[in-house]
Protein backbone atom coordinates (compact mmCIF):
# COMPACT_ATOMS: atom_id res chain seq x y z
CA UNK A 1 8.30 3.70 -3.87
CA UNK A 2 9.28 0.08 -2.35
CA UNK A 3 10.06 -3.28 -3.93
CA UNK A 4 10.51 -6.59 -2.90
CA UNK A 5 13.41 -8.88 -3.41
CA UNK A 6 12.93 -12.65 -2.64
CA UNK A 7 16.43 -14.35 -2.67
CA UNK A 8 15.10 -17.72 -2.08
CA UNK A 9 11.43 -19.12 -0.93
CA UNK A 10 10.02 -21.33 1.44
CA UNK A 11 9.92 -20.86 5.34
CA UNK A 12 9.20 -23.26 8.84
CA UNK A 13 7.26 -22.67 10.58
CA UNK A 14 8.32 -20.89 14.39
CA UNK A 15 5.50 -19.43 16.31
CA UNK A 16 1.75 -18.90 16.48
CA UNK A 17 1.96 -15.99 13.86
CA UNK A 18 2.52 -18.74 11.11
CA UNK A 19 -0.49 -20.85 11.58
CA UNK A 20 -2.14 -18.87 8.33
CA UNK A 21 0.77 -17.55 6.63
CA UNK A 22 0.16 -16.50 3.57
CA UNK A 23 3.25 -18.30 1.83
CA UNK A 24 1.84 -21.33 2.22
CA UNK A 25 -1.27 -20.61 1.04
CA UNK A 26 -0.15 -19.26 -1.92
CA UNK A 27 1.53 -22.26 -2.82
CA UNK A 28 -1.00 -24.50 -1.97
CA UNK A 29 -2.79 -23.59 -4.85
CA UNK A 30 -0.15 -24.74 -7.18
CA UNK A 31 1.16 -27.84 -5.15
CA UNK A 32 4.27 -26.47 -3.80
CA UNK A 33 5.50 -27.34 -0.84
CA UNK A 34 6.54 -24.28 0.76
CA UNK A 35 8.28 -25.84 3.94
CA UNK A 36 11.12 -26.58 1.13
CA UNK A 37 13.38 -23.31 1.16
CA UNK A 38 15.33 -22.97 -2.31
CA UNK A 39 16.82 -20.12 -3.99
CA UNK A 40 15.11 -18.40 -6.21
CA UNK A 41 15.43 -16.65 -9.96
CA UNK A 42 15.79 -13.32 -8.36
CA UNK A 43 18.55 -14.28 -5.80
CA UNK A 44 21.37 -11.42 -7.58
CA UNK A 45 18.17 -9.18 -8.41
CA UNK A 46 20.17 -5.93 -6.91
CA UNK A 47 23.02 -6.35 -8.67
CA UNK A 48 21.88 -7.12 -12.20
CA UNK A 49 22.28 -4.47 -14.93
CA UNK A 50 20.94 -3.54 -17.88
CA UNK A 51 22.63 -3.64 -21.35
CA UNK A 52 24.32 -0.02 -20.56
CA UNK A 53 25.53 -1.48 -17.50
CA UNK A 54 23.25 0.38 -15.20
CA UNK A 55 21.73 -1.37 -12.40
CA UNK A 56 18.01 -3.07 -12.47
CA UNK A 57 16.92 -2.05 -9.47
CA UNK A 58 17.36 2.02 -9.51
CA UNK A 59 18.14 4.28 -6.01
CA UNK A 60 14.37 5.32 -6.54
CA UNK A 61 12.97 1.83 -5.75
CA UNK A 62 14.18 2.11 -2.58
CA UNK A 63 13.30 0.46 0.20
CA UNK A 64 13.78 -2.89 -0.64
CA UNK A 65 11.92 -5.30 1.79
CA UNK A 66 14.01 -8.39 1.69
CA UNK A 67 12.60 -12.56 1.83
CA UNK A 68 9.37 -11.64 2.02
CA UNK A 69 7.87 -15.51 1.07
CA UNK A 70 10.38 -16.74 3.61
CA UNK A 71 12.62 -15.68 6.58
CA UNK A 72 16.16 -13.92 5.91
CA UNK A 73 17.60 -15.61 9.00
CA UNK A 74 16.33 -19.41 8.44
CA UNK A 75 19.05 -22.11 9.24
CA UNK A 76 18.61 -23.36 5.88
CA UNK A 77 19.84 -20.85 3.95
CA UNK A 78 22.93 -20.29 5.93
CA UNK A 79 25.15 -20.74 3.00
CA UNK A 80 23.93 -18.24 0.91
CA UNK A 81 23.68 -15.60 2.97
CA UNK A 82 27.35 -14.24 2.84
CA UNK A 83 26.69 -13.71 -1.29
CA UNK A 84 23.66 -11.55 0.44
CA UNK A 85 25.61 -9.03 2.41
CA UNK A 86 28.11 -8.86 -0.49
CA UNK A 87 25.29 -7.30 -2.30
CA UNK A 88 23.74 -5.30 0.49
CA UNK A 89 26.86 -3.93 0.83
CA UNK A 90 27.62 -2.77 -2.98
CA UNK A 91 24.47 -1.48 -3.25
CA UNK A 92 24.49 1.13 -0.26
CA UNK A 93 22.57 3.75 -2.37
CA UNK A 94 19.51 1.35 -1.36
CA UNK A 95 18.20 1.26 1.99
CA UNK A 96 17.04 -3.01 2.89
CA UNK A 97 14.64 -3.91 5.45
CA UNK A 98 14.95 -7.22 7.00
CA UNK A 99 11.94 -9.00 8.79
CA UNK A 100 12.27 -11.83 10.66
CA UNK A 101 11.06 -14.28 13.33
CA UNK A 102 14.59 -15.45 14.08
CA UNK A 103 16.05 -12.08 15.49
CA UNK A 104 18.67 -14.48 17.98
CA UNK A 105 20.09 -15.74 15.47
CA UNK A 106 21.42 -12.53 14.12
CA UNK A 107 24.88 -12.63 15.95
CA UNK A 108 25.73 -16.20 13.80
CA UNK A 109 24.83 -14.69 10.50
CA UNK A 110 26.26 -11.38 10.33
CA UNK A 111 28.83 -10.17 8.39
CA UNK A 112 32.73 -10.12 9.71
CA UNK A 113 32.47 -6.78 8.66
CA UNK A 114 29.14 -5.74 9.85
CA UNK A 115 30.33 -3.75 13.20
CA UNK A 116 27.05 -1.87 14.83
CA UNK A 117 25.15 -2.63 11.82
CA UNK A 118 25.25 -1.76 7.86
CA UNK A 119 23.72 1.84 7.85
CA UNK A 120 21.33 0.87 4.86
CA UNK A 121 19.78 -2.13 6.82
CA UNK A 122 16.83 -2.06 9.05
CA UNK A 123 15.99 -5.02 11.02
CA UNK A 124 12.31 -5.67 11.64
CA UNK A 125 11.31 -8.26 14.37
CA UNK A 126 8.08 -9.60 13.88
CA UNK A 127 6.28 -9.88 17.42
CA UNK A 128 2.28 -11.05 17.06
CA UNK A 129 1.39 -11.12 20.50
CA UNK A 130 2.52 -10.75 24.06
CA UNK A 131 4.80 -13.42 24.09
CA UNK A 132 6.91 -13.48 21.03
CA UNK A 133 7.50 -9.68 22.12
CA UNK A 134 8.59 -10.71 25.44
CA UNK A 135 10.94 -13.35 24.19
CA UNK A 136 12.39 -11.28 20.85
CA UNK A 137 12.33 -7.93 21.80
CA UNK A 138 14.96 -7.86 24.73
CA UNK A 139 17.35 -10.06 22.32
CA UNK A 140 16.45 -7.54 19.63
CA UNK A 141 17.40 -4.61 21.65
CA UNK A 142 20.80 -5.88 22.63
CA UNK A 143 21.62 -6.73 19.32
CA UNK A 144 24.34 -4.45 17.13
CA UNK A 145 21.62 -3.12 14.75
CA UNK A 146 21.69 1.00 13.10
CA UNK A 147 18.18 0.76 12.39
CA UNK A 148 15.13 -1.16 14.18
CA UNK A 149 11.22 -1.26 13.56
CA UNK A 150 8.42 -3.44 15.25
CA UNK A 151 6.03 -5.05 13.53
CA UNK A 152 2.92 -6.79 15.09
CA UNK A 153 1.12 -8.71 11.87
CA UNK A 154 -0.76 -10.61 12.12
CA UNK A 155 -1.82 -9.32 15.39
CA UNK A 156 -3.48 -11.57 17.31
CA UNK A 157 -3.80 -9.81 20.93
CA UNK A 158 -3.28 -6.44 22.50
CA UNK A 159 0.22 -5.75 23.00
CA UNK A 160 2.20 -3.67 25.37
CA UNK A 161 5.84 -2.85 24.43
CA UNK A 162 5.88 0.44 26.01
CA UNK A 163 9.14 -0.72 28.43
CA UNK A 164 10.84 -1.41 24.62
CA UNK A 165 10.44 1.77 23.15
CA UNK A 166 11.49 3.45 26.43
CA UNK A 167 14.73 2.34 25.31
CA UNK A 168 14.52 4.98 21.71
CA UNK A 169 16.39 1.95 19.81
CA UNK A 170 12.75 1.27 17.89
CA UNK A 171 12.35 3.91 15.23
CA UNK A 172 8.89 2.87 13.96
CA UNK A 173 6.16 0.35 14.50
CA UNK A 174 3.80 -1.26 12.30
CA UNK A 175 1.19 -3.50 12.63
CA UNK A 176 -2.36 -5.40 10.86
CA UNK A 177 -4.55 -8.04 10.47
CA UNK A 178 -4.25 -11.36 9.21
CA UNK A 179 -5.20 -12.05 5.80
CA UNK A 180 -7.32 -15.13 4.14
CA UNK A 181 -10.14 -17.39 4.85
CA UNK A 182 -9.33 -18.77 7.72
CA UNK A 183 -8.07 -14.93 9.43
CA UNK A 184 -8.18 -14.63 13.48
CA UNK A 185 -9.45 -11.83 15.02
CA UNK A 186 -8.08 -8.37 15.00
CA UNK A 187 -9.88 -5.57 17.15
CA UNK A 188 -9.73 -2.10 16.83
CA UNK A 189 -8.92 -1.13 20.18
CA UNK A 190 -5.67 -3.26 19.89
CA UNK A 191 -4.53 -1.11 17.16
CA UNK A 192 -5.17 2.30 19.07
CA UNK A 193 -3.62 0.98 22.20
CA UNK A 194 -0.46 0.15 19.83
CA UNK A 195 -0.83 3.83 18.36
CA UNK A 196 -1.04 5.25 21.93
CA UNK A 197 1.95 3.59 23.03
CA UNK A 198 4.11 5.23 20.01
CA UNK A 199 2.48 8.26 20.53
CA UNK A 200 3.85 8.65 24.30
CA UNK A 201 7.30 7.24 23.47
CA UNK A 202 7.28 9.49 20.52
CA UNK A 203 7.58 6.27 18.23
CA UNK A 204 6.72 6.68 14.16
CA UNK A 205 3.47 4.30 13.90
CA UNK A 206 1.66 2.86 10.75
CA UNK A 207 -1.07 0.84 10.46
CA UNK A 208 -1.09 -1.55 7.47
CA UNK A 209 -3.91 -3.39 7.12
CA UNK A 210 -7.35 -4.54 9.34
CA UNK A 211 -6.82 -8.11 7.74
CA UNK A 212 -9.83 -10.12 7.21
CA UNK A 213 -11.68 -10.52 10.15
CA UNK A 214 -11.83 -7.08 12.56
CA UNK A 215 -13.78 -6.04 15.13
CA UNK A 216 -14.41 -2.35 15.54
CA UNK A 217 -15.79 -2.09 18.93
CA UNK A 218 -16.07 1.63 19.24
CA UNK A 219 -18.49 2.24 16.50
CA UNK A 220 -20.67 -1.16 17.25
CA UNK A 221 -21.22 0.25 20.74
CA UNK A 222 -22.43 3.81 19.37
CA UNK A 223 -25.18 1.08 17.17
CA UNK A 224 -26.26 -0.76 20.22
CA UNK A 225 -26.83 2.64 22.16
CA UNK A 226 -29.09 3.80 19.58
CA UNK A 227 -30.79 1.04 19.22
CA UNK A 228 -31.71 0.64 22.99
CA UNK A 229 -32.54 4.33 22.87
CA UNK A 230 -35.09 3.74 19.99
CA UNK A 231 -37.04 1.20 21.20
CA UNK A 232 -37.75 3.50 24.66
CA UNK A 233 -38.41 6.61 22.96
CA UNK A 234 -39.83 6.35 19.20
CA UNK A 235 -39.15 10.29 19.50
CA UNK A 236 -35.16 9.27 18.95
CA UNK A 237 -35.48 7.82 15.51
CA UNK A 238 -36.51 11.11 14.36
CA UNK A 239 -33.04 12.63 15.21
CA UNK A 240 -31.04 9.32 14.45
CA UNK A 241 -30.15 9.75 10.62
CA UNK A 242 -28.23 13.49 11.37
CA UNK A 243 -26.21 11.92 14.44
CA UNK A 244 -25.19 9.03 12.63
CA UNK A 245 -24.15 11.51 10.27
CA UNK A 246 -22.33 13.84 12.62
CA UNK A 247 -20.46 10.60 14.25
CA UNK A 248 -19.43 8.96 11.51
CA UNK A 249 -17.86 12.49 10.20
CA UNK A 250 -16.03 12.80 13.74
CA UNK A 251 -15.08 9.64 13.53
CA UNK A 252 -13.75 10.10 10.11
CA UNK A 253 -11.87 12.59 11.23
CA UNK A 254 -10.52 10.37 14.29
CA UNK A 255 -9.65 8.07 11.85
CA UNK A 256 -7.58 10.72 9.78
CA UNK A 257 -5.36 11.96 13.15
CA UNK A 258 -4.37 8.90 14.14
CA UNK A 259 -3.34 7.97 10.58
CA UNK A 260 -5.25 4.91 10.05
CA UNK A 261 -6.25 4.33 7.06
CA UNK A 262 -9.39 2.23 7.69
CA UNK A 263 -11.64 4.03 5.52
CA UNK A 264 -9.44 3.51 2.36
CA UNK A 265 -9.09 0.09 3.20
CA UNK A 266 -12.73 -0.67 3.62
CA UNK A 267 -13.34 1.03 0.18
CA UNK A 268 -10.80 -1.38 -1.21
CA UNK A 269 -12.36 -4.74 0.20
CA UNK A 270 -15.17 -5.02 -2.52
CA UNK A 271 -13.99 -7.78 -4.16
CA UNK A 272 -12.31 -9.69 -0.97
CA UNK A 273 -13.28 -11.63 1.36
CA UNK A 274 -13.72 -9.60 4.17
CA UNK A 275 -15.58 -9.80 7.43
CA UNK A 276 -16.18 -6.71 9.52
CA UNK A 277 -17.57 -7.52 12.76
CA UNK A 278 -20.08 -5.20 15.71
CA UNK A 279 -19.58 -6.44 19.15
């Protein structure tokens, strides 16, 4: 199980990974302005008990993914932070993951007591194409930090971070698609080349979402084969319907080794807006 905790809300935007953020669209619809970052209803949420003075948030809803509608690191909540760690730190039966855009700023809001890093903290640097990586990920890596993950979302652009995870400091990476109307591209082949990359560094991997507007190459290629195939022998659309069959069920299984859950996604997308592209 995982839960979310959202000490305060509202974010600036940093880097080309904002453009669409979902934040702000969210509160669009209800005339906030999300640029305004304020604390929220929620801020003590891990250490507030019940009426038999046992904690809200139980061991078992662990991990707790932390500012979530904003950024944990953002200048403008420097003054609540230290409250923050105080919690962190009480409740170390719950492991917190941090994600952030503002990984060099780390070193000014750490705790005096903080050392290598609080063992039930993971820090997550968000890196959405070739150049955030380049610019966070060697500050990232030099940083006192127990426990570090990757995460490419929205990803707009292959990216390689194979000389990062040489290092063995990154224990898993994640990446997806960018949700909502207005979603840019995500391709297939970006993902796999992410996958591959963890694979040969030995690197945990998970892929969370294709976002709203992917391109699966691979498969749209397979289409246009057959289709060029069909129009110069008639004899081929005799054959076609049991080798689309026996492709899709390889590639089903493709799907299943490299633990990418496209399949369950696509069954999820009925009611979404969701465009699935053949190039």
């Amino acid at each position: 199980m995982q839960s979310v905790w959202n000490p305060w809300h509202g974010c600036k935007k940093v880097s080309a990974g904002c453009m669409n953020c979902y934040v702000y669209r969210m509160d669009k619809a209800f005339g906030k302005d999300s640029s305004i970052v304020e604390k929220t209803n929620a801020f003590d949420y891990p250490i507030k008990k019940n009426q038999y003075g046992e904690y809200k948030l139980k061991s078992s809803d662990s991990p707790v993914y932390v500012c979530l509608s904003s950024d944990f690191l953002i200048e403008q909540a420097d003054e609540w932070r230290s409250e923050i760690w105080d919690m962190i730190k009480e409740r170390g039966d719950i492991d917190f993951k941090i994600i952030t855009k503002r990984i060099e700023r780390l070193t000014e809001c750490m705790p005096e007591d903080w050392g290598e890093g609080y063992e039930n903290v993971t820090l997550i640097c968000t890196c959405e194409n070739q150049e955030m990586a380049d610019k966070r990920l060697p500050v990232f890596l030099e940083m006192p930090i127990k426990h570090r993950e990757i995460i490419h979302e929205p990803m707009l652009e292959s990216i390689n971070i194979s000389r990062y995870l040489e290092s063995g400091k990154i224990e898993k990476v994640s990446c997806g698609g960018e949700s909502g109307e207005n979603a840019r591209v995500c391709e297939y082949d970006w993902i796999v080349n992410t996958r591959n990359q963890c694979v040969l560094h030995n690197v945990t991997f998970v892929f969370r979402q294709t976002g709203a507007n992917f391109i699966f190459r691979e498969i749209s290629n397979f289409h246009k084969r057959k289709k060029r195939e069909s129009i110069s022998n008639p004899l081929v659309n005799r054959s076609m319907n049991g080798e689309s069959r026996r492709y899709s069920s390889i590639m089903n299984r493709k799907i299943m080794i490299w633990k990418i859950p496209l399949i369950v996604y696509f069954c999820s997308c009925r009611n979404r807006r969701f465009t699935m592209r053949y190039i």
